[in-house]
N, C-alpha and C. Protein backbone atom coordinates (compact mmCIF):
# COMPACT_ATOMS: atom_id res chain seq x y z
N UNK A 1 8.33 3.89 -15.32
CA UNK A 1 7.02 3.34 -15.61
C UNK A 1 6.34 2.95 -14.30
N UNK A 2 5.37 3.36 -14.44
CA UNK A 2 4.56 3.30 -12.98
C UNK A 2 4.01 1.87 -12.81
N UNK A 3 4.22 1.01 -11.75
CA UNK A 3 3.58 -0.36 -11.32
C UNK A 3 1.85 -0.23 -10.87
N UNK A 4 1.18 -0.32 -11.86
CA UNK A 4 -0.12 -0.52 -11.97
C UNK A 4 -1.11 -1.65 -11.47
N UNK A 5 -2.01 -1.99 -10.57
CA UNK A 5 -2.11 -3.72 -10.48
C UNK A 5 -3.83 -3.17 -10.51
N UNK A 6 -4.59 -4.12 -11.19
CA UNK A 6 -5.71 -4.08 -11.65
C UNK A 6 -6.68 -4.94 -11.00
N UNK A 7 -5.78 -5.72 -9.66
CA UNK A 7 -6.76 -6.17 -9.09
C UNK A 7 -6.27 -6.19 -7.03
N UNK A 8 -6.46 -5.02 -7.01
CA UNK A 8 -6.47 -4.76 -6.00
C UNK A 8 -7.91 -5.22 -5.31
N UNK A 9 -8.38 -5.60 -4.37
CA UNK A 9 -9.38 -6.29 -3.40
C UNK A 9 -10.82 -5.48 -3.93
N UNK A 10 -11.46 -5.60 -3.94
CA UNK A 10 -13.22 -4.78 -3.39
C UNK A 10 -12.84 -4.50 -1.80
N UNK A 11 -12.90 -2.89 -1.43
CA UNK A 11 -12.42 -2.43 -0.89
C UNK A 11 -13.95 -2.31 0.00
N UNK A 12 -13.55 -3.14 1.44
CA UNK A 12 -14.49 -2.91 2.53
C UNK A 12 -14.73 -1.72 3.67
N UNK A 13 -15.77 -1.77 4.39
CA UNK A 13 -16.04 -0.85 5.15
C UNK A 13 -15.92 -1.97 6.39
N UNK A 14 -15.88 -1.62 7.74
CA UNK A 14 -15.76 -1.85 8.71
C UNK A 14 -16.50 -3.19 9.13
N UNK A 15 -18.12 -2.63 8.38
CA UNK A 15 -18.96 -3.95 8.89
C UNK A 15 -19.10 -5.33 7.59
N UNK A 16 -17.78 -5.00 6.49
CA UNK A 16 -17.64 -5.81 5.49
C UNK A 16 -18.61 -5.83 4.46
N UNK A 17 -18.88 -4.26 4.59
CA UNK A 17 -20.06 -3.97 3.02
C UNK A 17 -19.22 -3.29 2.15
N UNK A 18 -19.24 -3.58 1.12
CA UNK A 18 -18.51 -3.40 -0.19
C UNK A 18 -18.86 -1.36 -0.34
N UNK A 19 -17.51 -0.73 -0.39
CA UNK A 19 -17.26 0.34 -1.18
C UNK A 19 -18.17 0.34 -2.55
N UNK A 20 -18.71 1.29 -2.50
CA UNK A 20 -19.21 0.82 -4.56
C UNK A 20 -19.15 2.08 -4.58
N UNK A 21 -18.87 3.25 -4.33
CA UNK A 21 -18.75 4.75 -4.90
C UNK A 21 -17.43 4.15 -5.89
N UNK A 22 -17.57 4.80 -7.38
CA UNK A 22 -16.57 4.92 -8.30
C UNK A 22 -15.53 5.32 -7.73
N UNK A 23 -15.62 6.91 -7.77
CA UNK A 23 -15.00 7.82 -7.12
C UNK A 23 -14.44 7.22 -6.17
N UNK A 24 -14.33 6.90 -4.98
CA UNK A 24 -13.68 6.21 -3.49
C UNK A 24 -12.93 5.25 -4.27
N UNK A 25 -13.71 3.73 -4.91
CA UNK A 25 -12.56 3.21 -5.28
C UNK A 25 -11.71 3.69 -6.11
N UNK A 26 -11.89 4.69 -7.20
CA UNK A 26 -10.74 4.75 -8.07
C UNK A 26 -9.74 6.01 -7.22
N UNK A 27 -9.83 6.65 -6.15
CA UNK A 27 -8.81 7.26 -5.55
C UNK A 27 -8.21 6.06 -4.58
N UNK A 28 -8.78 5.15 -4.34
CA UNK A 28 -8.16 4.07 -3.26
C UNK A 28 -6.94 2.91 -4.29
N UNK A 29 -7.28 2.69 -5.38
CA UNK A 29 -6.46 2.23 -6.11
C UNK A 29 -5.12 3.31 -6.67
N UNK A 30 -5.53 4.29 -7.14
CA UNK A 30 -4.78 5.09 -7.43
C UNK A 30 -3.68 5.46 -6.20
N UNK A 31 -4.11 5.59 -5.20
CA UNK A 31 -3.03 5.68 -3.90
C UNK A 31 -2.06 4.40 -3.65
N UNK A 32 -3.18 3.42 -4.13
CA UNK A 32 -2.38 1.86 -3.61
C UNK A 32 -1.19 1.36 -4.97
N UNK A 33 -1.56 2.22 -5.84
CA UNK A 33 -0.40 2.07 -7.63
C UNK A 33 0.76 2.82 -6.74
N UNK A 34 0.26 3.67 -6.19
CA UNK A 34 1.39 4.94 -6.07
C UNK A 34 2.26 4.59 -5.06
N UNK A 35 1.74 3.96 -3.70
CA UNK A 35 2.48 3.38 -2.73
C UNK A 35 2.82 1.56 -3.43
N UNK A 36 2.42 1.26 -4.31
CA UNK A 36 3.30 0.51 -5.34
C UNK A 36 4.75 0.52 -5.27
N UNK A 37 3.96 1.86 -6.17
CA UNK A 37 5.79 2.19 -6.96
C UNK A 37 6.66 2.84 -6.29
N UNK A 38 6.36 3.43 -5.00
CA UNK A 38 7.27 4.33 -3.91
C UNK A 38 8.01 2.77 -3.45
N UNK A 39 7.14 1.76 -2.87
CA UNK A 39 8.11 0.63 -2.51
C UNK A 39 9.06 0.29 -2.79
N UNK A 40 8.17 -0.38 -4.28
CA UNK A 40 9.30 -0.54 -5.50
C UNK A 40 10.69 -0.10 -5.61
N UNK A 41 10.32 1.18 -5.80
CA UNK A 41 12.03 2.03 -5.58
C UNK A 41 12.50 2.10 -4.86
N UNK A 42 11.79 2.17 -3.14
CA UNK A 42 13.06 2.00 -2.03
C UNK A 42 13.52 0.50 -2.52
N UNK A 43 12.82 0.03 -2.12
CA UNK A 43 13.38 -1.72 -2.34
C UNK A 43 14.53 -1.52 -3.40
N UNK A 44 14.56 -1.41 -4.72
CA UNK A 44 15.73 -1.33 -5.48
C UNK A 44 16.94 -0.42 -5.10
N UNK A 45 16.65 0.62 -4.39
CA UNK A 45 17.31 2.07 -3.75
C UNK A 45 17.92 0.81 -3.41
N UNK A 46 17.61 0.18 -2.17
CA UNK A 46 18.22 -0.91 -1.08
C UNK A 46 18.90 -1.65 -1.34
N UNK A 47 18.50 -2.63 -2.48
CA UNK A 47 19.27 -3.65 -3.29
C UNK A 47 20.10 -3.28 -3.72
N UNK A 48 20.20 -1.79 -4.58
CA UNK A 48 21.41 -1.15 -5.08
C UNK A 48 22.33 -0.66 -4.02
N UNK A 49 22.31 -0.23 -3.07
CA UNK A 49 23.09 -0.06 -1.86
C UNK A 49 23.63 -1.18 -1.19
N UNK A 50 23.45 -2.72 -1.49
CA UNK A 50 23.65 -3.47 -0.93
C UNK A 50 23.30 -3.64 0.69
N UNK A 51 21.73 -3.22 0.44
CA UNK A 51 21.37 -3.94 1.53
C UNK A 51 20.37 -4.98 1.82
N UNK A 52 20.36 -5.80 2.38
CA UNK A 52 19.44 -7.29 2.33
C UNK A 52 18.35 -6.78 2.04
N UNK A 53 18.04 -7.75 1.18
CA UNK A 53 16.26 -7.56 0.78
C UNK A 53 15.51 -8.14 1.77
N UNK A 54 15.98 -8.95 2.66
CA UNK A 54 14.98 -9.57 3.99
C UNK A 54 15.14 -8.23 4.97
N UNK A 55 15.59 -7.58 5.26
CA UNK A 55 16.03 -6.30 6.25
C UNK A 55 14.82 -5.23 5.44
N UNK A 56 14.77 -5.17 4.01
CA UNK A 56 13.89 -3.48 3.52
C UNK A 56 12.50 -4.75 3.38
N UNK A 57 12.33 -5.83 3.20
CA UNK A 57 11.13 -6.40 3.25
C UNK A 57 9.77 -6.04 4.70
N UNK A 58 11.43 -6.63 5.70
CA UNK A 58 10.63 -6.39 7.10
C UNK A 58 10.29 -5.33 7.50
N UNK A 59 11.56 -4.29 7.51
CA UNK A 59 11.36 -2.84 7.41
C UNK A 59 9.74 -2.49 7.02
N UNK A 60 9.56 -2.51 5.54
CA UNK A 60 8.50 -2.33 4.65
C UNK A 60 7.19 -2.62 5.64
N UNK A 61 7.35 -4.49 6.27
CA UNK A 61 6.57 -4.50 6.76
C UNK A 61 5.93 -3.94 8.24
N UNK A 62 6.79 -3.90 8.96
CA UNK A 62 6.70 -2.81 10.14
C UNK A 62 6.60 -1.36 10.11
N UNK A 63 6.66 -0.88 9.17
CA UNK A 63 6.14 0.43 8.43
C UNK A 63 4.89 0.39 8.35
N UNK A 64 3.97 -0.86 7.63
CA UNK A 64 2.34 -1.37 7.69
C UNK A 64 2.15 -1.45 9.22
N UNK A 65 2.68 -1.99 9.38
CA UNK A 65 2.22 -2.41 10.87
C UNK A 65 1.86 -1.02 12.05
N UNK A 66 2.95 -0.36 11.68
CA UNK A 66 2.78 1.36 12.47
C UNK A 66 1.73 2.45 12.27
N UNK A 67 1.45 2.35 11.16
CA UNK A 67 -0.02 2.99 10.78
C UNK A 67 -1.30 2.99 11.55
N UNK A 68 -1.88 3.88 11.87
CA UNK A 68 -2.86 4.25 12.69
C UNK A 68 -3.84 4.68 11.89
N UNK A 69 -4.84 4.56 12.71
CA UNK A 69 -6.05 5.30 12.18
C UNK A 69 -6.59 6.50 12.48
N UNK A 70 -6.24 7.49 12.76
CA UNK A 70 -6.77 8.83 13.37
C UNK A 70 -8.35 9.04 13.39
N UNK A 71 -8.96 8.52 12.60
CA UNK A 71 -10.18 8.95 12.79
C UNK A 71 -10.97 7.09 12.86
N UNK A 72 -10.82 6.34 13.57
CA UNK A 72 -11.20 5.03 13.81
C UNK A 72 -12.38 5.71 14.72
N UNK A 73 -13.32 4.95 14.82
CA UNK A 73 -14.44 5.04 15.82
C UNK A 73 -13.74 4.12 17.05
N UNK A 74 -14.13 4.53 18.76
CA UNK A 74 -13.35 3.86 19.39
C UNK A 74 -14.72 3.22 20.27
């Protein structure tokens, strides 16, 4: 069963003006359900392997942290 969350943010632009294309937000939620539930399952993958949930938390979070923007204005 897929982890669904219905209130993901009003999704901003750079200079903090609100997204309002349908379309944009409902593919931006739909990605953010999906990297949900990919978590989700490593995290349990992990737990079931016996490995610390503070270790796949941080992990998780230094994974966010590594992400780039390829097309950022510089």
């Amino acid at each position: 069963m897929a982890l669904k969350n219905k209130n993901w943010p009003l999704w901003l632009r750079d200079d903090k003006s609100v997204v309002s294309c349908a379309e944009k937000i409902k593919v931006m939620n739909e990605n953010f359900d999906e990297l949900k539930q990919i978590a989700q399952d490593a995290f349990e993958d992990g737990i079931l392997m016996e490995v610390s949930d503070e270790q796949i938390r941080a992990t998780l979070h230094s994974l966010v942290e590594e992400l780039y923007s390829p097309l950022k204005k510089k």
